[in-house]
N, C-alpha and C. Protein backbone atom coordinates (compact mmCIF):
# COMPACT_ATOMS: atom_id res chain seq x y z
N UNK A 1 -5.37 -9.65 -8.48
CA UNK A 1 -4.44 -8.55 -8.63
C UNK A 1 -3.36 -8.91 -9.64
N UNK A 2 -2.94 -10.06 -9.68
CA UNK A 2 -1.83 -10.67 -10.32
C UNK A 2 -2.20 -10.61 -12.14
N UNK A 3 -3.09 -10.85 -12.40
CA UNK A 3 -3.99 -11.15 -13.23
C UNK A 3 -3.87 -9.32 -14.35
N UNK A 4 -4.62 -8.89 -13.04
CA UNK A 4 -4.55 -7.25 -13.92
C UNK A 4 -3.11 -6.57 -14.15
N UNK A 5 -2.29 -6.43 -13.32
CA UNK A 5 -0.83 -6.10 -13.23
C UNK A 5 0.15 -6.75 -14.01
N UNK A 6 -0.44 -8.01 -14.60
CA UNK A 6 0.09 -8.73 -15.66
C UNK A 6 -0.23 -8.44 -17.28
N UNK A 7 -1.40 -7.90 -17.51
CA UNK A 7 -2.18 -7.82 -18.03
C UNK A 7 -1.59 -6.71 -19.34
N UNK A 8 -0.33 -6.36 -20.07
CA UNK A 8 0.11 -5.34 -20.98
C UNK A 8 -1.14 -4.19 -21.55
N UNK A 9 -1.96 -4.89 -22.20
CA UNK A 9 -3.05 -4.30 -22.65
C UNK A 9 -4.07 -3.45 -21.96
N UNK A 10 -4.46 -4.16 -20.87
CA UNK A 10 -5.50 -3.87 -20.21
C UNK A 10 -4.71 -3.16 -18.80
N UNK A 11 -3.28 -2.98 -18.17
CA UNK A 11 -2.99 -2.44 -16.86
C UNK A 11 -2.88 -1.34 -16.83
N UNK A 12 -3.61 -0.97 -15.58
CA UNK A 12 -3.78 0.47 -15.34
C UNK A 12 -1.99 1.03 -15.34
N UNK A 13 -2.54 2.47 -15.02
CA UNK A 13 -1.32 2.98 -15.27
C UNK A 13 -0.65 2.94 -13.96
N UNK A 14 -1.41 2.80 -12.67
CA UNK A 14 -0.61 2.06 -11.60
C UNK A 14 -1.68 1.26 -10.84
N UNK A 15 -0.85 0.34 -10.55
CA UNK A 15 -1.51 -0.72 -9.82
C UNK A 15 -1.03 -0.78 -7.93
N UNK A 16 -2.11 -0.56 -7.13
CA UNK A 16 -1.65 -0.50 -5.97
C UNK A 16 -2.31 -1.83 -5.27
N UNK A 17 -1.08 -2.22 -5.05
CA UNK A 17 -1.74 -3.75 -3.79
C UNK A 17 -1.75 -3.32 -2.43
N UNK A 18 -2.55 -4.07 -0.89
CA UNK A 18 -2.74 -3.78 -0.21
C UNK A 18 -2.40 -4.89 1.07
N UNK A 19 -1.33 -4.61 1.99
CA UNK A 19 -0.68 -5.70 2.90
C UNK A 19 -1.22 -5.90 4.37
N UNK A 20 -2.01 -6.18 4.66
CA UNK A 20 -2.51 -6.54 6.07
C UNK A 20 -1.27 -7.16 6.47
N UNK A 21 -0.51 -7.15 7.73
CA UNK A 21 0.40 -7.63 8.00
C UNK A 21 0.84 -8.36 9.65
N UNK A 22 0.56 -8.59 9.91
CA UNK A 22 1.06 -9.46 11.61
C UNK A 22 2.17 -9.37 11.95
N UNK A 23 3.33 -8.95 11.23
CA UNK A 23 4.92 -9.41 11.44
C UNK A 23 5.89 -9.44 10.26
N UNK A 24 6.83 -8.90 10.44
CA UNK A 24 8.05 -9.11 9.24
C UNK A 24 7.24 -7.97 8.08
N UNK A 25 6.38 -6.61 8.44
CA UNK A 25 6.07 -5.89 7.81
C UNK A 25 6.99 -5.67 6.29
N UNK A 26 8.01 -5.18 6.37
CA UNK A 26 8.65 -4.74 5.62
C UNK A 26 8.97 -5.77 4.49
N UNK A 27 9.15 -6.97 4.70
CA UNK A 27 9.75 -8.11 4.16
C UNK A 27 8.82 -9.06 3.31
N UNK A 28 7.41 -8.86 4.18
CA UNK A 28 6.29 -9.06 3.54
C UNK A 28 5.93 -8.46 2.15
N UNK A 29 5.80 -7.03 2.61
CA UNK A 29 5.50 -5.97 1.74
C UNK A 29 6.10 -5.97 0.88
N UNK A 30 7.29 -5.97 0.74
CA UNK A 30 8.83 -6.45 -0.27
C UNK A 30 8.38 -7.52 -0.98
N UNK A 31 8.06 -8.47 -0.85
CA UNK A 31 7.79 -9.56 -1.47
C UNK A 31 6.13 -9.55 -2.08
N UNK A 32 5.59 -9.32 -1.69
CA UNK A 32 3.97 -8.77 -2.14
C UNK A 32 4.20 -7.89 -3.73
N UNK A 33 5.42 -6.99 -3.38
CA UNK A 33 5.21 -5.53 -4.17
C UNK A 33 5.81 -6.31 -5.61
N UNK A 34 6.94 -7.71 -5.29
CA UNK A 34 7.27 -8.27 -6.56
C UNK A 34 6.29 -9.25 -7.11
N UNK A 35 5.66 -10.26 -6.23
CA UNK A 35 4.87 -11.34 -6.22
C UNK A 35 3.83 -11.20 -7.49
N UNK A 36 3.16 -9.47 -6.85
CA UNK A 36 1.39 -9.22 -7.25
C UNK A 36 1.79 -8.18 -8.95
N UNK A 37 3.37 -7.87 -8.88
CA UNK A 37 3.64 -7.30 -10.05
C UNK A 37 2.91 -5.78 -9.52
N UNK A 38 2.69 -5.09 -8.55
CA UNK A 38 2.53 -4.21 -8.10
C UNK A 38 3.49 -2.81 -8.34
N UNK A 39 2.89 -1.35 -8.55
CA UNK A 39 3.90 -0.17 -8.15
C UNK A 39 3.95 0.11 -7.27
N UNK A 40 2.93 -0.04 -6.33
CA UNK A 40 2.85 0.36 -4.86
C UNK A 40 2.26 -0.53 -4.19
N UNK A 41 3.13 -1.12 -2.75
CA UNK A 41 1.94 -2.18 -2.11
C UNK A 41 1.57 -0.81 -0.95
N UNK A 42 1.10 -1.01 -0.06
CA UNK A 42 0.29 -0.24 1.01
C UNK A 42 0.06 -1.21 2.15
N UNK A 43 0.87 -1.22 3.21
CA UNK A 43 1.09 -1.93 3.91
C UNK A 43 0.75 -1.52 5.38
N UNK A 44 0.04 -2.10 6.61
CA UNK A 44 0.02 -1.53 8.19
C UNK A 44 -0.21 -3.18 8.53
N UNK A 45 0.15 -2.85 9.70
CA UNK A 45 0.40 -3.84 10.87
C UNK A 45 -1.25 -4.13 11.85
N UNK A 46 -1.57 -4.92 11.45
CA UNK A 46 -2.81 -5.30 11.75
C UNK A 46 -2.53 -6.16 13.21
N UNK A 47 -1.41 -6.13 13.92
CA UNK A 47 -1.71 -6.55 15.12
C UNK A 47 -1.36 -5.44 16.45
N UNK A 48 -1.45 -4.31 15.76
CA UNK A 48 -1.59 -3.30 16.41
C UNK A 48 -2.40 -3.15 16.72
N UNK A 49 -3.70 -2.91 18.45
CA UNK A 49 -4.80 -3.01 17.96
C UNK A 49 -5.59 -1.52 18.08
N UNK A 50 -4.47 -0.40 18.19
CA UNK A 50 -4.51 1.03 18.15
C UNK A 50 -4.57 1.62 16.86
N UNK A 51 -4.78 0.60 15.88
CA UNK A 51 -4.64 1.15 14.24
C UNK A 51 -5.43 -0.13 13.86
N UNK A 52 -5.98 0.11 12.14
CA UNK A 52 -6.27 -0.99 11.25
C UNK A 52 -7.52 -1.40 11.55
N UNK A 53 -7.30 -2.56 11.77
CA UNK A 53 -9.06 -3.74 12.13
C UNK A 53 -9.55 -3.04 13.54
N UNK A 54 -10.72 -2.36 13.77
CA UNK A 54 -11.63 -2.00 14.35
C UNK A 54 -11.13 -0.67 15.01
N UNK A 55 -10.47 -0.24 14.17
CA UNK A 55 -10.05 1.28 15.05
C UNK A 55 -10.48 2.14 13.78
N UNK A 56 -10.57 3.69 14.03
CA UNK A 56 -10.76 4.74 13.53
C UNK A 56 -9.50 5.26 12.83
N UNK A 57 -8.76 4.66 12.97
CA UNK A 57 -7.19 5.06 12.84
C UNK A 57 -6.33 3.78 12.14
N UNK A 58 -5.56 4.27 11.23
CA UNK A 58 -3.93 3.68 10.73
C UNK A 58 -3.18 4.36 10.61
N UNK A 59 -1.91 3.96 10.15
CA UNK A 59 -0.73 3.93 10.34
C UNK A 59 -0.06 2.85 9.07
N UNK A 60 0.68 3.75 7.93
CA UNK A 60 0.93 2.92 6.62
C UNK A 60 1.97 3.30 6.26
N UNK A 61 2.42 2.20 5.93
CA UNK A 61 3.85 1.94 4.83
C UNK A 61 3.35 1.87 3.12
N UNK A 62 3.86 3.07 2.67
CA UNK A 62 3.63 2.79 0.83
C UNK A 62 4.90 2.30 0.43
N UNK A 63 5.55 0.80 -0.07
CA UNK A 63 6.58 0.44 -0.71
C UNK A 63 6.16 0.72 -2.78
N UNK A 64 7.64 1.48 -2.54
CA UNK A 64 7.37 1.80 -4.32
C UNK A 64 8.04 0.72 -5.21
N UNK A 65 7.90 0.52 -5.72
CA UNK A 65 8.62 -0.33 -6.93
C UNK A 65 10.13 0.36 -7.46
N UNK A 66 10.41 1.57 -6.86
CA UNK A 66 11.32 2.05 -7.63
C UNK A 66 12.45 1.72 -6.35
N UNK A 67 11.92 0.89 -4.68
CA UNK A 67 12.84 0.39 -3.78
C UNK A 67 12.37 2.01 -3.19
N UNK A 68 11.81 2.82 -3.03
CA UNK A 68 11.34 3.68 -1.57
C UNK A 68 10.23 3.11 -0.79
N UNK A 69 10.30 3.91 -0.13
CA UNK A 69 9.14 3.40 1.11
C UNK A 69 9.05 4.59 1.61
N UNK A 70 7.57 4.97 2.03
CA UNK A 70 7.16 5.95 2.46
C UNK A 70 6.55 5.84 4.00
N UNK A 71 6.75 6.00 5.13
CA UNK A 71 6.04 5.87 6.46
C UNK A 71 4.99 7.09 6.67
N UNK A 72 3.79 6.79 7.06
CA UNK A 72 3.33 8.13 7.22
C UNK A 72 2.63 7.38 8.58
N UNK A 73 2.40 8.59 8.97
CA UNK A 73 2.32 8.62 10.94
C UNK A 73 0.83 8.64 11.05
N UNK A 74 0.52 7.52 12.24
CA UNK A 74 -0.95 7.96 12.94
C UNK A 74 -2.14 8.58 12.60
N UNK A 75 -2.88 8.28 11.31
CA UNK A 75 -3.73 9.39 11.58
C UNK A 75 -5.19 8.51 11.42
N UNK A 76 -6.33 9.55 10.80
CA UNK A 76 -7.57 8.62 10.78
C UNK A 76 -7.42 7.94 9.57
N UNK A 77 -8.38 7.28 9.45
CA UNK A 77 -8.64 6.35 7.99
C UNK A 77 -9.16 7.43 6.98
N UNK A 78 -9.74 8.23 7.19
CA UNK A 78 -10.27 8.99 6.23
C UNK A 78 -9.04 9.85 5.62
N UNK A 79 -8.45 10.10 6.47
CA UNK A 79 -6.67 11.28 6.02
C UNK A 79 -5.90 10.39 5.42
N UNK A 80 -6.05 8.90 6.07
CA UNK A 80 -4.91 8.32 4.62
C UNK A 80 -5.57 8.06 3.57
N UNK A 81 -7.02 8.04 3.82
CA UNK A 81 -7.32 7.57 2.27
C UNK A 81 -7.10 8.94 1.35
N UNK A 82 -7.05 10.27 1.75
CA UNK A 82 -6.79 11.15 1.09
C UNK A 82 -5.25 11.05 0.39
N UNK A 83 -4.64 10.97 1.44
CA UNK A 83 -3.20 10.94 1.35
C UNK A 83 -2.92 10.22 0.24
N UNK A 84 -3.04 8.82 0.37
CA UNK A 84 -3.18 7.80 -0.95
C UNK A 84 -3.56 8.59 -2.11
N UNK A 85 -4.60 9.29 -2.29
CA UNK A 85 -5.34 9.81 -3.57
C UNK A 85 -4.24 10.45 -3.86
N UNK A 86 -3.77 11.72 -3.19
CA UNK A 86 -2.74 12.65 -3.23
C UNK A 86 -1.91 11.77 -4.16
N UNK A 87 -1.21 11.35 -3.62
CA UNK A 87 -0.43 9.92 -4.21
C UNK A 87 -0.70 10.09 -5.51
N UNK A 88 -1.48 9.17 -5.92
CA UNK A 88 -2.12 8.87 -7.23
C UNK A 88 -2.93 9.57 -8.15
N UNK A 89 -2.53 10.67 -7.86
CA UNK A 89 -3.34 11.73 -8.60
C UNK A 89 -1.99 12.45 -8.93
N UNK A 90 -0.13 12.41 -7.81
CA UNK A 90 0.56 13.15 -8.55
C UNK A 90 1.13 11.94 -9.71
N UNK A 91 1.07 10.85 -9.63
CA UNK A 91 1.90 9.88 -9.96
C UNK A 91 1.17 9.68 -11.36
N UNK A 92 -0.07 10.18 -11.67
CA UNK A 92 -0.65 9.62 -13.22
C UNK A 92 -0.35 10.71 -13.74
N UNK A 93 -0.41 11.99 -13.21
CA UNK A 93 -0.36 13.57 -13.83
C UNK A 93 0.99 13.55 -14.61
């Protein structure tokens, strides 16, 4: 990730990283979103075990580079992956 987001020539026009997280969500994510040279990390709490790894369902934090953060609530995996698109389909337009 570091590699492409570094990359002047070749970086997309946004680069989204992705935070599996156990703890200190926010702080993690914060540090990921500078680390990976990221616009957006995409962050959930993987020790939830009602969301994420082996459920039908998450629950995500989008940290922006511009210092927002977006929470979006409960839903399936398939609705955030829309949601995300949404995202990135207004953000290149």
């Amino acid at each position: 990730m570091r590699h492409i987001s570094n990359h002047n020539s070749l970086r997309p026009k946004i680069t989204i990283g992705f935070a599996a997280e156990t703890n200190n969500i926010s702080v993690n994510a914060k540090d990921k979103l500078i680390e990976k040279n990221c616009d957006w990390i995409i962050a959930n709490d993987v020790s939830d075990e009602t969301i994420g790894f082996g459920s039908d369902f998450n629950k995500i934090s989008i940290f922006y580079k511009n210092k927002a953060k977006e929470n979006l609530d409960r839903m399936s995996k398939s609705l955030v992956a829309e949601e995300i698109v949404k995202r990135v389909i207004h953000q290149i337009n």
